[in-house]
C-alpha atoms as a PDB file:
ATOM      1  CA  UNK A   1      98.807 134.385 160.653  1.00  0.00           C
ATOM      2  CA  UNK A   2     102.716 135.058 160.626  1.00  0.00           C
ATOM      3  CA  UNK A   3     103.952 138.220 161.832  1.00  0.00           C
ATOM      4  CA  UNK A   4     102.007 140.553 160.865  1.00  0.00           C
ATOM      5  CA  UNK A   5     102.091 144.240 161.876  1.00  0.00           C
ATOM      6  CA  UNK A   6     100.478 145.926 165.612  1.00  0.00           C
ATOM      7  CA  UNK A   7      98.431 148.735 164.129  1.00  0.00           C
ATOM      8  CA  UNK A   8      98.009 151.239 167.190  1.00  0.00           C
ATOM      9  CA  UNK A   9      94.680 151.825 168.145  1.00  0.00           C
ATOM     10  CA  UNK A  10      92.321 152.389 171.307  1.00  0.00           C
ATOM     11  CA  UNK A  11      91.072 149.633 173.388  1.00  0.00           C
ATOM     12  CA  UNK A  12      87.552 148.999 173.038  1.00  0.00           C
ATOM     13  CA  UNK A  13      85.124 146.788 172.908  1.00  0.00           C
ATOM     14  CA  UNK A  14      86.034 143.384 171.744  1.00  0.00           C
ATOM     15  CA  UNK A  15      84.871 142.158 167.807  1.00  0.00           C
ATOM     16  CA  UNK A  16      87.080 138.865 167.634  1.00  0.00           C
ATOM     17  CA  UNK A  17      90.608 136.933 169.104  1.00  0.00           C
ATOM     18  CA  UNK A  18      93.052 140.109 169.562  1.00  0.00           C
ATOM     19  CA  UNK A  19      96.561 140.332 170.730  1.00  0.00           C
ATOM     20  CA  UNK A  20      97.900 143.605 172.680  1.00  0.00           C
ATOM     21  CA  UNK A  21     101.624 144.976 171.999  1.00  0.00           C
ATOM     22  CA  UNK A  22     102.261 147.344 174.993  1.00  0.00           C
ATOM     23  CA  UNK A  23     105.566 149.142 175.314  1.00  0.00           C
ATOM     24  CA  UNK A  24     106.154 149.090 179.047  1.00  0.00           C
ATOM     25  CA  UNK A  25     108.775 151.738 179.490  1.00  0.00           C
ATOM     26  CA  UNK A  26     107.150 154.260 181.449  1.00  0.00           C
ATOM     27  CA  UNK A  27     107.718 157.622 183.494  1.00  0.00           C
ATOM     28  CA  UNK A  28     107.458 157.692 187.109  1.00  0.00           C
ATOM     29  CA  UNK A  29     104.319 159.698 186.876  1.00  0.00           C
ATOM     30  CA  UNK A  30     102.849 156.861 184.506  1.00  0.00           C
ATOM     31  CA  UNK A  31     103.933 154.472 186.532  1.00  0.00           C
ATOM     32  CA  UNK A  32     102.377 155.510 189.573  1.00  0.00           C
ATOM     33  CA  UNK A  33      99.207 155.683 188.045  1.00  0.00           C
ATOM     34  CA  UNK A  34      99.281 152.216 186.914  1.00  0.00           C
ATOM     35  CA  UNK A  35     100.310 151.731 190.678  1.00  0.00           C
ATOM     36  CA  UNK A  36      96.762 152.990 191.411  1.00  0.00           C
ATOM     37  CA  UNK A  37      94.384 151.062 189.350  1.00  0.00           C
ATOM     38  CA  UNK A  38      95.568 148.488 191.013  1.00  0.00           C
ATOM     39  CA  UNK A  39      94.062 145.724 193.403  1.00  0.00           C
ATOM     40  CA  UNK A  40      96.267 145.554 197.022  1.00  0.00           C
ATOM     41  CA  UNK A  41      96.967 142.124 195.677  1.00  0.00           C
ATOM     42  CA  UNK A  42      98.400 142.948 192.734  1.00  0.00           C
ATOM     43  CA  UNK A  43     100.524 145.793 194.627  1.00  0.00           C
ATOM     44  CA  UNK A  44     102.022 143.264 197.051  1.00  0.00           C
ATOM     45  CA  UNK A  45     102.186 141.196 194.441  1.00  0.00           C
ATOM     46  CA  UNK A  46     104.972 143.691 192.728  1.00  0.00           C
ATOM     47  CA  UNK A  47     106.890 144.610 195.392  1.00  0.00           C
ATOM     48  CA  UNK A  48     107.664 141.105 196.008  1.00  0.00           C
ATOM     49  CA  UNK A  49     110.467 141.438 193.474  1.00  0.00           C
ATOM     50  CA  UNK A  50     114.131 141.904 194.096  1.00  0.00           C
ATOM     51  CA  UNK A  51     114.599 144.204 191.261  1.00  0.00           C
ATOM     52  CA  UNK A  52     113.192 147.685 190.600  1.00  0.00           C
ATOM     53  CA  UNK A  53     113.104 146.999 186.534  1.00  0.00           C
ATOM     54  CA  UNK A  54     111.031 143.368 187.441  1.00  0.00           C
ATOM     55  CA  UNK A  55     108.613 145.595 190.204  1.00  0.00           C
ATOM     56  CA  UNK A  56     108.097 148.716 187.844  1.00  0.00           C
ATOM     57  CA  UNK A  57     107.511 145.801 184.599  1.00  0.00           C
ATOM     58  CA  UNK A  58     104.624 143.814 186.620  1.00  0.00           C
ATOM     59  CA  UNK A  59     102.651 147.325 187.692  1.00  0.00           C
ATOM     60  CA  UNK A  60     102.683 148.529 184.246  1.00  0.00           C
ATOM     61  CA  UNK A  61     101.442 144.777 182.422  1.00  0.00           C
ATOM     62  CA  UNK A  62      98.932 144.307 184.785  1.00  0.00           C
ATOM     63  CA  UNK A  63      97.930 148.164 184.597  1.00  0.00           C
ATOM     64  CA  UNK A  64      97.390 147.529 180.820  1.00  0.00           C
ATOM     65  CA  UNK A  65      95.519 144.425 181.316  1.00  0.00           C
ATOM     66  CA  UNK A  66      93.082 146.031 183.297  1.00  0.00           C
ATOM     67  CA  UNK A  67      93.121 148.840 180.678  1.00  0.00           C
ATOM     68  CA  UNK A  68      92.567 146.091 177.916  1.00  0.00           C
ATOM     69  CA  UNK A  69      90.255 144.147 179.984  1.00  0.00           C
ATOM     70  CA  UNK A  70      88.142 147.511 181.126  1.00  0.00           C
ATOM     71  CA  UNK A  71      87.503 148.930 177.889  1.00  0.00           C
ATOM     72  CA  UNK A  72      86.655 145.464 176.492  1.00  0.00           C
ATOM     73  CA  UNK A  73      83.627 144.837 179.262  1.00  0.00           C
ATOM     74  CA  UNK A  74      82.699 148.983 178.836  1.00  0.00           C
ATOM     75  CA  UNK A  75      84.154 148.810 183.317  1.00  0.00           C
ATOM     76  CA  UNK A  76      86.149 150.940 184.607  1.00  0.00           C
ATOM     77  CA  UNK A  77      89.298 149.242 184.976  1.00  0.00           C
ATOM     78  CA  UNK A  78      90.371 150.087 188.752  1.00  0.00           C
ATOM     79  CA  UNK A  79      86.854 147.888 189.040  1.00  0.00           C
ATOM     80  CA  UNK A  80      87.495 144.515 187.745  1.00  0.00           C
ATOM     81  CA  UNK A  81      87.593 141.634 189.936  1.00  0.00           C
ATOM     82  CA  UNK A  82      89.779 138.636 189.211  1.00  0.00           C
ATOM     83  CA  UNK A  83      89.297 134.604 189.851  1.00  0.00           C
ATOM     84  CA  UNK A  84      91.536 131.911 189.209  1.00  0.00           C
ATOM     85  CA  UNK A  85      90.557 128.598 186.799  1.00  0.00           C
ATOM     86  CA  UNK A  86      91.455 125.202 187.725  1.00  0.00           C
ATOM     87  CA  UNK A  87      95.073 124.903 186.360  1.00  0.00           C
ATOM     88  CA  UNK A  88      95.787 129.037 187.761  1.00  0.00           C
ATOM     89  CA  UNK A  89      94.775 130.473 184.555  1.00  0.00           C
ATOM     90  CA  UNK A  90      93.284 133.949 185.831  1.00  0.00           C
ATOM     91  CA  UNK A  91      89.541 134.841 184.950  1.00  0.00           C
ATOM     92  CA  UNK A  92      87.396 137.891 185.069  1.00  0.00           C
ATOM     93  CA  UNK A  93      84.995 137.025 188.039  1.00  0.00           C
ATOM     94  CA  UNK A  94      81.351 138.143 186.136  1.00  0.00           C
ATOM     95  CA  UNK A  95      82.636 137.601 182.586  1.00  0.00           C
ATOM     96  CA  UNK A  96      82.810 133.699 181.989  1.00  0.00           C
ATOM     97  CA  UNK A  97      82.463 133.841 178.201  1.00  0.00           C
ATOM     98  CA  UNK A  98      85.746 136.364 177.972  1.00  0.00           C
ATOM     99  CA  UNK A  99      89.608 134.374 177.984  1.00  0.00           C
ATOM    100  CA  UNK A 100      92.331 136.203 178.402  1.00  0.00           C
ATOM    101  CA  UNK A 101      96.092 135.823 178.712  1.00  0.00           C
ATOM    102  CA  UNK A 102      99.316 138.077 179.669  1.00  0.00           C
ATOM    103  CA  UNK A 103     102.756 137.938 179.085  1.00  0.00           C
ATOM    104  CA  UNK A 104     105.789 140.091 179.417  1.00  0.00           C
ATOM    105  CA  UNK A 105     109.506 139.975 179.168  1.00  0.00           C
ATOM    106  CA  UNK A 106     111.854 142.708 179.090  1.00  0.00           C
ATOM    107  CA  UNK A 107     110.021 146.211 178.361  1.00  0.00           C
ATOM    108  CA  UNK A 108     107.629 144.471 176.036  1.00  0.00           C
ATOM    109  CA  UNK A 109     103.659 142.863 176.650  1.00  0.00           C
ATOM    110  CA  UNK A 110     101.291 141.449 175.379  1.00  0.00           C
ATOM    111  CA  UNK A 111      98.030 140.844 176.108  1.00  0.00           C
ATOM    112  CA  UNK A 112      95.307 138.296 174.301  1.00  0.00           C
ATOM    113  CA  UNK A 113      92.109 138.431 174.354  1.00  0.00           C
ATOM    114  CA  UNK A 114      89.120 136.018 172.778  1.00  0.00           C
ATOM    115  CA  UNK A 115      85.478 136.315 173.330  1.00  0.00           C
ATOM    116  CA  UNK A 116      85.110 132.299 172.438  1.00  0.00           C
ATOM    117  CA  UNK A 117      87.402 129.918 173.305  1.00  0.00           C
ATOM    118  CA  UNK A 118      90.435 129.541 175.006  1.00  0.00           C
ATOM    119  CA  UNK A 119      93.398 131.768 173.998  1.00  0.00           C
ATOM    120  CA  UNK A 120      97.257 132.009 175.038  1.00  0.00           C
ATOM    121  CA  UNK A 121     100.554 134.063 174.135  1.00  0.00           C
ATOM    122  CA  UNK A 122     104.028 134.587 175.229  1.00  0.00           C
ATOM    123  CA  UNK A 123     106.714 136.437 174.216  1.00  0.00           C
ATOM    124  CA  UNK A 124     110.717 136.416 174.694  1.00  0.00           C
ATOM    125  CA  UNK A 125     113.680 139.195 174.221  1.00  0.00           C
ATOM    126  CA  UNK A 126     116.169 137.342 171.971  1.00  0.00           C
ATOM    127  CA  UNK A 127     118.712 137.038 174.265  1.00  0.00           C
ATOM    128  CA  UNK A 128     122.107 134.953 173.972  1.00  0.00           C
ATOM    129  CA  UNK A 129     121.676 131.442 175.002  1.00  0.00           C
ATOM    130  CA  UNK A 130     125.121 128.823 174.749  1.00  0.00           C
ATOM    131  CA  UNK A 131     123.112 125.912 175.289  1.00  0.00           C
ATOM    132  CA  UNK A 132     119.757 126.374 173.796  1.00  0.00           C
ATOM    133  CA  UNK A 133     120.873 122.810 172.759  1.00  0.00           C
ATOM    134  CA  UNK A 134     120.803 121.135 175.792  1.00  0.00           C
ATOM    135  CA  UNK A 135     117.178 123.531 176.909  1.00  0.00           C
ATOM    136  CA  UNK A 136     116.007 121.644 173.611  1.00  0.00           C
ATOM    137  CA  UNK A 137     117.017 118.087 174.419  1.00  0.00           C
ATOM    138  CA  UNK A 138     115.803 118.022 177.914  1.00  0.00           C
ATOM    139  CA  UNK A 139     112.368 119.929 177.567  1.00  0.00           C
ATOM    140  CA  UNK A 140     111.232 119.950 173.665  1.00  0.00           C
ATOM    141  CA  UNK A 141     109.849 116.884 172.408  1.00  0.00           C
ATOM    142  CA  UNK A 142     112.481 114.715 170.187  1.00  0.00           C
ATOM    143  CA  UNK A 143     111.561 116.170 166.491  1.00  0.00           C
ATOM    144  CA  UNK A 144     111.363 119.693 167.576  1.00  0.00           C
ATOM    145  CA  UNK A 145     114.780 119.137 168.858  1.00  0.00           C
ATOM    146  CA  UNK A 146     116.328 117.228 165.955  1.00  0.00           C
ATOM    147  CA  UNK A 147     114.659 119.892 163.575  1.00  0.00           C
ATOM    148  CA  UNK A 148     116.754 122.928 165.172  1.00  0.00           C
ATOM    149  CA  UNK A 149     119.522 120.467 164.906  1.00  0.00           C
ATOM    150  CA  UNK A 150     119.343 120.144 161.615  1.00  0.00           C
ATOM    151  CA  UNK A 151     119.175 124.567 161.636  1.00  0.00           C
ATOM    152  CA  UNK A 152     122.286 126.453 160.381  1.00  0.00           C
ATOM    153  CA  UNK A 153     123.883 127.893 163.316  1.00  0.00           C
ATOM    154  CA  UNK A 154     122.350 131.489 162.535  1.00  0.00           C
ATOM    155  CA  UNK A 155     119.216 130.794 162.305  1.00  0.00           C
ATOM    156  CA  UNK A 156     119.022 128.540 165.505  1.00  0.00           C
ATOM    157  CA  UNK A 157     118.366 130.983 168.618  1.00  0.00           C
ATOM    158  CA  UNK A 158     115.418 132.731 166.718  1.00  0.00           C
ATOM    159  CA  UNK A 159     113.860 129.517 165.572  1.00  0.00           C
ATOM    160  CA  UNK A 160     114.551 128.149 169.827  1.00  0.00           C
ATOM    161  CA  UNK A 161     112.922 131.302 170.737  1.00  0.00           C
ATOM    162  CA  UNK A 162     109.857 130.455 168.521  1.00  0.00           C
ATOM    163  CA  UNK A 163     109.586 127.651 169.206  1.00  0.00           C
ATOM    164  CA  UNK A 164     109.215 128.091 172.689  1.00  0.00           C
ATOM    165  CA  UNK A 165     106.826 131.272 172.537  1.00  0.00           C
ATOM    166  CA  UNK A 166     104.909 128.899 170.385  1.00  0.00           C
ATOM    167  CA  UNK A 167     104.955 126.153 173.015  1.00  0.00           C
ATOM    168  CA  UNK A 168     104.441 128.242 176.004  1.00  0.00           C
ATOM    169  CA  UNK A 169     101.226 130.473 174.423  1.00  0.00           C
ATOM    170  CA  UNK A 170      99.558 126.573 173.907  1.00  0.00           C
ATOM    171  CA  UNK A 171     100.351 125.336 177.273  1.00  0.00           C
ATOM    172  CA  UNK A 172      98.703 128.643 178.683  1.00  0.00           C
ATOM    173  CA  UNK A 173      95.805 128.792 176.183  1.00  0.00           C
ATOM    174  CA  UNK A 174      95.268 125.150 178.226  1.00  0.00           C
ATOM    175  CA  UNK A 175      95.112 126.351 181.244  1.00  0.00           C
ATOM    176  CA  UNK A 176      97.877 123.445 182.383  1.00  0.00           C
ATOM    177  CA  UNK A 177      99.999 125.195 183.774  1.00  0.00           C
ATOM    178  CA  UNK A 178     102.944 123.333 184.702  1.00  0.00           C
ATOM    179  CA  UNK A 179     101.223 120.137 185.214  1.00  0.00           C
ATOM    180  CA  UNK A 180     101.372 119.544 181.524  1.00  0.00           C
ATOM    181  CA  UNK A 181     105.337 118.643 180.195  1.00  0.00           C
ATOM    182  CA  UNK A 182     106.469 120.669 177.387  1.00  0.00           C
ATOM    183  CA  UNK A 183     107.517 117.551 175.268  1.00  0.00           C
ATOM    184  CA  UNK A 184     103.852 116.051 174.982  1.00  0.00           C
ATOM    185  CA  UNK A 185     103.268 118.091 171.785  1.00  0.00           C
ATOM    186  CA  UNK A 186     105.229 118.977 168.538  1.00  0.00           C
ATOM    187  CA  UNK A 187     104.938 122.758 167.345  1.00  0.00           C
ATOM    188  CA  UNK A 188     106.323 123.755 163.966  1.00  0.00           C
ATOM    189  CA  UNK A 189     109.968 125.953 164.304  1.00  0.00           C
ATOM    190  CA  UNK A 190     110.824 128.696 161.607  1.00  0.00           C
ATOM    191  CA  UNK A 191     110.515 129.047 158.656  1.00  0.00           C
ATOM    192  CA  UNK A 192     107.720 126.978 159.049  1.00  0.00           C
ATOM    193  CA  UNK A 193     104.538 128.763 159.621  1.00  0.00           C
ATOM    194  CA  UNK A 194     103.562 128.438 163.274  1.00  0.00           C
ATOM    195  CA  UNK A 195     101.293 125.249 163.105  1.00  0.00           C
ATOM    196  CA  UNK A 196     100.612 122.735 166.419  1.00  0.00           C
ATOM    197  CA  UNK A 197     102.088 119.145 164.555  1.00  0.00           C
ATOM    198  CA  UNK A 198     100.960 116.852 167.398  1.00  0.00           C
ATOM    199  CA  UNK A 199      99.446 116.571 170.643  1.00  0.00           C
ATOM    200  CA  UNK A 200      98.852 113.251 172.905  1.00  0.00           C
ATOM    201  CA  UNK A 201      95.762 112.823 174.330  1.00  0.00           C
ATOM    202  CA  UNK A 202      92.704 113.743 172.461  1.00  0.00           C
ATOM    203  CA  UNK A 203      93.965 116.612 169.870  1.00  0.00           C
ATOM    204  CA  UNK A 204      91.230 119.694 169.120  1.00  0.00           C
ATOM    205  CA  UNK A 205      91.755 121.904 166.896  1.00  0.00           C
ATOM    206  CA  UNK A 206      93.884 125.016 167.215  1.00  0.00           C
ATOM    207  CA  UNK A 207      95.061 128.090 165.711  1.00  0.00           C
ATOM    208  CA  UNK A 208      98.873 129.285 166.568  1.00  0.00           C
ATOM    209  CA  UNK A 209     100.423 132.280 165.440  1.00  0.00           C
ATOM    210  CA  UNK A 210     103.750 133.299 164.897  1.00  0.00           C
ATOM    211  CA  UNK A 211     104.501 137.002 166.702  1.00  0.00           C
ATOM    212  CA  UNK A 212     107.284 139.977 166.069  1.00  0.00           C
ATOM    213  CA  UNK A 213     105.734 142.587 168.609  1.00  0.00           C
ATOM    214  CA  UNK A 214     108.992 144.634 168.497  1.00  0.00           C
ATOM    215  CA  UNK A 215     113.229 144.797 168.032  1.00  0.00           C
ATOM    216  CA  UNK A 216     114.635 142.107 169.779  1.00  0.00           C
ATOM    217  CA  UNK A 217     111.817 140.029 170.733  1.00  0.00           C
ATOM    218  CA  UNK A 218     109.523 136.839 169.343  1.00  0.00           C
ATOM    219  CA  UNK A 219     106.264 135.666 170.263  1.00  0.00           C
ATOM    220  CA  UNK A 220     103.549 133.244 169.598  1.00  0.00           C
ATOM    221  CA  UNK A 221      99.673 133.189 170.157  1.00  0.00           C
ATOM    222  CA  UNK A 222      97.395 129.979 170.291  1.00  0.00           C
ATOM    223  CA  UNK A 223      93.867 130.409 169.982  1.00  0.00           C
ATOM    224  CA  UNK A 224      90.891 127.441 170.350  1.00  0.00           C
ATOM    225  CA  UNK A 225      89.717 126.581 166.800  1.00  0.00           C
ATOM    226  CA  UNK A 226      91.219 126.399 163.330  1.00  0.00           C
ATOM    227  CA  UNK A 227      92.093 128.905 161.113  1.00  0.00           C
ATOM    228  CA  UNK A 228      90.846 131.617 163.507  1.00  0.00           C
ATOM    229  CA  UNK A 229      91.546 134.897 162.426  1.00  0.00           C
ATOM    230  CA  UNK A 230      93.455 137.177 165.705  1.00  0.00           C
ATOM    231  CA  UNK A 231      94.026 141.174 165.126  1.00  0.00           C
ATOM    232  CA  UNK A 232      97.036 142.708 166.105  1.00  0.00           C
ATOM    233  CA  UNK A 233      96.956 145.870 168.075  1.00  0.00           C
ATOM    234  CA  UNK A 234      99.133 147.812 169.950  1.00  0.00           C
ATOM    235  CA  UNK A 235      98.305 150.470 172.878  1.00  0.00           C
ATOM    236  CA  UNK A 236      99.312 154.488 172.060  1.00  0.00           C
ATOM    237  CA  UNK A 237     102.513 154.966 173.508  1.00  0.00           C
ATOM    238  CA  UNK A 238     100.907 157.572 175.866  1.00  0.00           C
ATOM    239  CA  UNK A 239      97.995 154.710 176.838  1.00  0.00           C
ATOM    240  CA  UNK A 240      98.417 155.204 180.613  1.00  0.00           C
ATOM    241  CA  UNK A 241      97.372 158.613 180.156  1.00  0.00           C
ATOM    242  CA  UNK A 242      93.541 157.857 180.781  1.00  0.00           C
ATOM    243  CA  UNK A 243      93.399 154.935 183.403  1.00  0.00           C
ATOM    244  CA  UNK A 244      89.842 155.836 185.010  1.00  0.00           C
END
């Protein structure tokens, strides 16, 4: 899996590993229905942030998890209860065999889903960095950094970026958190295909995929298993138009 295109569809119920592209720039009206499918937690949660963009970006991911999440478990998604995993990882209270993960940055989410196994993602705006060097040097492990090294200087803040989507969406498959240092496992950097190379400890076998949700921005998904096959969806551009 590399890429690949989000076909737009309907969330529903679940068939295999999926990842989510939701666009997350909304209207006010939209916005204050995602507002209301919300838990009180979640709410306070959002307002904690400095900046309006950050506070209106949180309402609508989570609002589109629970979407995801609802239509997945046939619940309404105003309904679903949340727990939290050792590590943090959330966890749908009454659905232990369901793993799911969220990320979001800029207007862009995503949103993973696997009905076996554990299952992360993450994705980035590309976004000028000066010393993406140094980042790689003091948190990736030594070949990933000697590899973008070795990287024309064009081609080296898309293949940091991917490699750190690629990183990240592992670590959170895990669970770990940040109890688990970023440098303990190799990932593969671009043009590679997205591939785990190494992890300490006792490796298992996983599945990572390389992710171009939309202009401007580079994921990753990890999913338990090898050579599991993950659909790409993405929500209607209208999607908060039916939140019940």
């Amino acid at each position: 899996m590399s890429g690949g295109a989000f076909a737009t569809a309907e969330p529903g119920p679940l068939a295999g590993p999926c990842v989510w592209s939701i666009d997350l720039a909304l209207t006010e009206t939209a916005l204050a229905g995602c507002a209301a499918i919300l838990s009180a937690e979640e709410r306070a949660r959002a307002a904690r942030f400095l900046r309006p963009p950050d506070r209106t970006r949180h309402v609508a991911s989570h609002a589109a998890l629970r979407v995801i999440l609802g239509r997945a478990c046939g619940r309404a998604p105003k309904n679903l209860a949340f727990t939290a995993r050792p590590g943090g990882k959330p966890a749908l209270a009454d659905a232990a065999g369901l793993d799911f993960n969220l990320s979001h940055s800029g207007e862009r989410a995503l949103v993973a889903l696997s009905p076996a196994g554990r299952i992360g993602v993450d994705v980035e705006v590309l976004r000028p960095m000066p010393d993406l060097g140094r980042v790689a040097r003091t948190y990736f492990a030594p070949d990933e950094a000697a590899a973008l090294a070795a990287l024309p200087d064009s081609e080296r803040l898309f293949a940091f970026m991917a490699c750190w989507t690629r990183k990240e969406a592992f670590v959170k498959a895990l669970g770990a958190g940040l109890a688990m240092p970023l440098s303990r496992f190799s990932v593969s950097l671009p043009p590679a295909p997205a591939a785990l190379l190494r992890q300490e400890g006792k490796p298992g076998a996983w599945t990572l995929g390389h992710l171009e949700p939309g202009a401007g921005t580079v994921g990753a998904v990890a999913v338990e298993g090898a050579g599991i096959a993950v659909a790409l969806r993405a929500l209607p551009s209208d999607w908060p138009r039916d939140l019940a």
